[in-house]
N, C-alpha and C. Protein backbone atom coordinates (compact mmCIF):
# COMPACT_ATOMS: atom_id res chain seq x y z
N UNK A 1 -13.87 -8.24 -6.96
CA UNK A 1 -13.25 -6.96 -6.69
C UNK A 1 -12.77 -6.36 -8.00
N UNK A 2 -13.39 -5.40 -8.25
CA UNK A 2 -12.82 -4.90 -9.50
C UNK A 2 -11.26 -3.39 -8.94
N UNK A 3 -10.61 -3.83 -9.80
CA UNK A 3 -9.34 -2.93 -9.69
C UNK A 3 -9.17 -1.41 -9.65
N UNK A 4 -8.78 -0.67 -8.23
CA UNK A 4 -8.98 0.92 -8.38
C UNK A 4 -7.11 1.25 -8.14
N UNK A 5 -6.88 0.67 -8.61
CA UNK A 5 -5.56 1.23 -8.18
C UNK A 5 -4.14 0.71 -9.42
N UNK A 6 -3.89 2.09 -10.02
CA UNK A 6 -2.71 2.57 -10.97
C UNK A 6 -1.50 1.56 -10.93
N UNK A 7 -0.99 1.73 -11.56
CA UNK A 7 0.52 1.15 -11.37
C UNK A 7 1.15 2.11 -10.65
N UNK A 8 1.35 3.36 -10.66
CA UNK A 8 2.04 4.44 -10.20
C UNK A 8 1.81 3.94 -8.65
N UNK A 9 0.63 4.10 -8.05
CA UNK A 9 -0.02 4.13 -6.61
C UNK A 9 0.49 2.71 -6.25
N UNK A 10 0.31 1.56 -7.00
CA UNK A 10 0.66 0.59 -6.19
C UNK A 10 2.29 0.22 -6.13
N UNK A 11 3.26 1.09 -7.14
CA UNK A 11 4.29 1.18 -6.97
C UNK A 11 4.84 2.03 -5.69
N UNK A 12 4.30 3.24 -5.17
CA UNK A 12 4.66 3.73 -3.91
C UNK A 12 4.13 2.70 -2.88
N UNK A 13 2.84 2.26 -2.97
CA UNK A 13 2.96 1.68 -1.75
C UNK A 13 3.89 0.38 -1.61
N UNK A 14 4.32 -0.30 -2.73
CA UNK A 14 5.47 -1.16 -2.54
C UNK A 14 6.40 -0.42 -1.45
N UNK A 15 6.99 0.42 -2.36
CA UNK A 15 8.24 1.11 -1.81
C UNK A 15 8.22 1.63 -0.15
N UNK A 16 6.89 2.33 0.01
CA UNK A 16 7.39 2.62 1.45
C UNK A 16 6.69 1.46 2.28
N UNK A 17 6.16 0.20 1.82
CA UNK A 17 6.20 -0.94 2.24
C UNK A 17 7.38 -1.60 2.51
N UNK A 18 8.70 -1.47 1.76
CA UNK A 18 10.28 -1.95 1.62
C UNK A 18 10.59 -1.13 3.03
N UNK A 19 10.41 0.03 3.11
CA UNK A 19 10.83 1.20 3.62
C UNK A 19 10.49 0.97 5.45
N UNK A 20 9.03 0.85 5.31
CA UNK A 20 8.38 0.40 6.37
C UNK A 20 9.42 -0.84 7.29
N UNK A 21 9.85 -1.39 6.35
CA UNK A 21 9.98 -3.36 6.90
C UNK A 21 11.54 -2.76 7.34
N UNK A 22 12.11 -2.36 6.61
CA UNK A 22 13.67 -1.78 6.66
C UNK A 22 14.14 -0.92 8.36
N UNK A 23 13.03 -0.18 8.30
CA UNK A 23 12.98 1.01 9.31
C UNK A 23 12.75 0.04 11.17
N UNK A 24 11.68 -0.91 10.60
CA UNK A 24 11.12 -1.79 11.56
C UNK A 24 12.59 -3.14 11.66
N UNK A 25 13.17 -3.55 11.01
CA UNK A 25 14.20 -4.80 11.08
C UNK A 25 15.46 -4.52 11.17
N UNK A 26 15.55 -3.33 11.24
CA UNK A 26 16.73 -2.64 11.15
C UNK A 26 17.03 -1.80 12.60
N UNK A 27 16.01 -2.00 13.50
CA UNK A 27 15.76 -1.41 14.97
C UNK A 27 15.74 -0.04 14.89
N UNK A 28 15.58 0.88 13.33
CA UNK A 28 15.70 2.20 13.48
C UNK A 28 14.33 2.97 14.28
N UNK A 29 13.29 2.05 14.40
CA UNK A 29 11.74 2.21 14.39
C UNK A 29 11.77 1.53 15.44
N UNK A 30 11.08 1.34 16.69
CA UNK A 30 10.63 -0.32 18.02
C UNK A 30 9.86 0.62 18.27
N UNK A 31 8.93 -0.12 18.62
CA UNK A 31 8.02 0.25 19.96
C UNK A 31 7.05 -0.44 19.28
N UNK A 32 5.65 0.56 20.13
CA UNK A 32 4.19 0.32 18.91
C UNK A 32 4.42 1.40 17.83
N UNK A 33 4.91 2.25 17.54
CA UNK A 33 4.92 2.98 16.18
C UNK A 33 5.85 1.86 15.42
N UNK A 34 6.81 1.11 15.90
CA UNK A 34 7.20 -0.18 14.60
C UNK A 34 6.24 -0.96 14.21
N UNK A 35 5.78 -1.44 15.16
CA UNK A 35 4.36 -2.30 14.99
C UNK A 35 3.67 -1.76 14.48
N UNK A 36 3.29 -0.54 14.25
CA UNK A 36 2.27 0.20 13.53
C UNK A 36 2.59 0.33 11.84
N UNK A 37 3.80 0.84 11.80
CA UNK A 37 4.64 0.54 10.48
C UNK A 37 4.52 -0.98 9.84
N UNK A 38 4.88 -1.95 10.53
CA UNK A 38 4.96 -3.03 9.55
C UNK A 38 3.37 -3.59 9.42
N UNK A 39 2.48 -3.40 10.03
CA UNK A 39 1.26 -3.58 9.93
C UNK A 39 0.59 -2.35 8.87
N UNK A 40 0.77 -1.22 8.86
CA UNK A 40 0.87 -0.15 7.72
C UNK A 40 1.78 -1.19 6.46
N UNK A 41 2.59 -1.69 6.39
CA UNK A 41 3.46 -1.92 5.66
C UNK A 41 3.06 -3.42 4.86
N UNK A 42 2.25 -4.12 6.01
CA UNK A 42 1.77 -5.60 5.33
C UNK A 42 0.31 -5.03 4.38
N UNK A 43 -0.52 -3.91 4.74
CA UNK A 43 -1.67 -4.05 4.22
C UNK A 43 -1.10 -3.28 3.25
N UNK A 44 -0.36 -2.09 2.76
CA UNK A 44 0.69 -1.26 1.58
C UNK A 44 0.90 -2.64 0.76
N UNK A 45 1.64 -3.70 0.90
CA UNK A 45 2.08 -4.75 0.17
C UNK A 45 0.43 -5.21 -0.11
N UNK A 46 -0.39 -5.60 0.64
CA UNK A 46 -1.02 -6.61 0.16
C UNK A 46 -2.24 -5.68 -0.90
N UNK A 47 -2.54 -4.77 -0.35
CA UNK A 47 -3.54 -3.79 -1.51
C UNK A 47 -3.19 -3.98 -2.72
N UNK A 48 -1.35 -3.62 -2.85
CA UNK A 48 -0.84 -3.79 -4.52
C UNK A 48 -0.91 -4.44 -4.83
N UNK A 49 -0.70 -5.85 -4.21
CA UNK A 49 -0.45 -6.85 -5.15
C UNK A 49 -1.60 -7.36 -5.63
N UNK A 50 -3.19 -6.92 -5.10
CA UNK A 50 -3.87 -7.15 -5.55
C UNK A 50 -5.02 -5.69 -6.46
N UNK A 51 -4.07 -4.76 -6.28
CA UNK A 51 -4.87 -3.73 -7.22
C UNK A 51 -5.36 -3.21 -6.84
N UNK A 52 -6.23 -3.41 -5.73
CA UNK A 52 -7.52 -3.08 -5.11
C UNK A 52 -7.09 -2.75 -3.71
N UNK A 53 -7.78 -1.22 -3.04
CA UNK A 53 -8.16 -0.71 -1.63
C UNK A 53 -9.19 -0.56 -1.17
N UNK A 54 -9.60 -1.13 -0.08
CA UNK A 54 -10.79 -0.85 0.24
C UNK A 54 -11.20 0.30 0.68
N UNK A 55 -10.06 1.08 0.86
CA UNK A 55 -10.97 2.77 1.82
C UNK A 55 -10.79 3.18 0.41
N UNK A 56 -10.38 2.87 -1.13
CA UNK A 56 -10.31 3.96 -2.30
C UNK A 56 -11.82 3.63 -2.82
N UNK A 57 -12.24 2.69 -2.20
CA UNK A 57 -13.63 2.29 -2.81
C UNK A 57 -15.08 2.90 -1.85
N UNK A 58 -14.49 2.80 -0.40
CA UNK A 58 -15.37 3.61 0.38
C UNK A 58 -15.93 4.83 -0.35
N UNK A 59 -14.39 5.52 -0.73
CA UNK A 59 -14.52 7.01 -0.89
C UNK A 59 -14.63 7.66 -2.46
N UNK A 60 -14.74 6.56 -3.12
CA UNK A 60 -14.70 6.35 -4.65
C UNK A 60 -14.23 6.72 -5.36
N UNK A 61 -12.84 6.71 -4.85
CA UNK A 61 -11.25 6.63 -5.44
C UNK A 61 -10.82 5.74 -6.68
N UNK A 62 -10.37 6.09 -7.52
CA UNK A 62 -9.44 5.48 -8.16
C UNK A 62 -8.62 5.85 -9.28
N UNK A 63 -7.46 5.25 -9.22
CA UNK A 63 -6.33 5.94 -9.72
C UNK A 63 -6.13 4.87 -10.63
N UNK A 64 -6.61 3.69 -11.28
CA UNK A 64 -6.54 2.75 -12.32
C UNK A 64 -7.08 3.72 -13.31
N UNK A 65 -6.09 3.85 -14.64
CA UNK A 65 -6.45 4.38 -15.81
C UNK A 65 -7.61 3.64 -16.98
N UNK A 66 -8.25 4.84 -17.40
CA UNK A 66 -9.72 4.22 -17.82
C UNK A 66 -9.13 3.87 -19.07
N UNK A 67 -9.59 2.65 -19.67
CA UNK A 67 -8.98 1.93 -21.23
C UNK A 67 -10.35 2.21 -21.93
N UNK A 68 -9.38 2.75 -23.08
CA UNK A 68 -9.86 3.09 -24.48
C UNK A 68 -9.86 2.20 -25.43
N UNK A 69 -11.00 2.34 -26.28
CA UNK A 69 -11.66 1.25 -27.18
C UNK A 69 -11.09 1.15 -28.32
């Protein structure tokens, strides 16, 4: 998997990954829209931590800055 995704981008999706889990554990969120959130919220965490999205690659996205020689 090569890396499409910024520091910037994978820093928001941290955050409203925090945001997500907070909203959902905090009972401000229940139902299936909580469930929908922390499942939104596990794949937000897990994309960043590995750099890489798969729908930014579908659509041939990417927000990783190109390095200069």
């Amino acid at each position: 998997m090569k890396k499409n995704m910024g520091n910037v981008d994978r820093a928001i999706r941290v955050l409203l990954a925090v945001v997500f889990g907070v909203l959902y554990f905090t009972r401000t969120v229940t139902g299936t829209l909580g469930l929908v959130l922390v499942i939104l919220g596990a794949v937000f965490l897990l994309t960043s931590l590995v750099s890489f999205c798969p729908l930014y690659a579908l659509v041939g996205l990417n927000t990783c800055p190109t390095k200069t020689a």
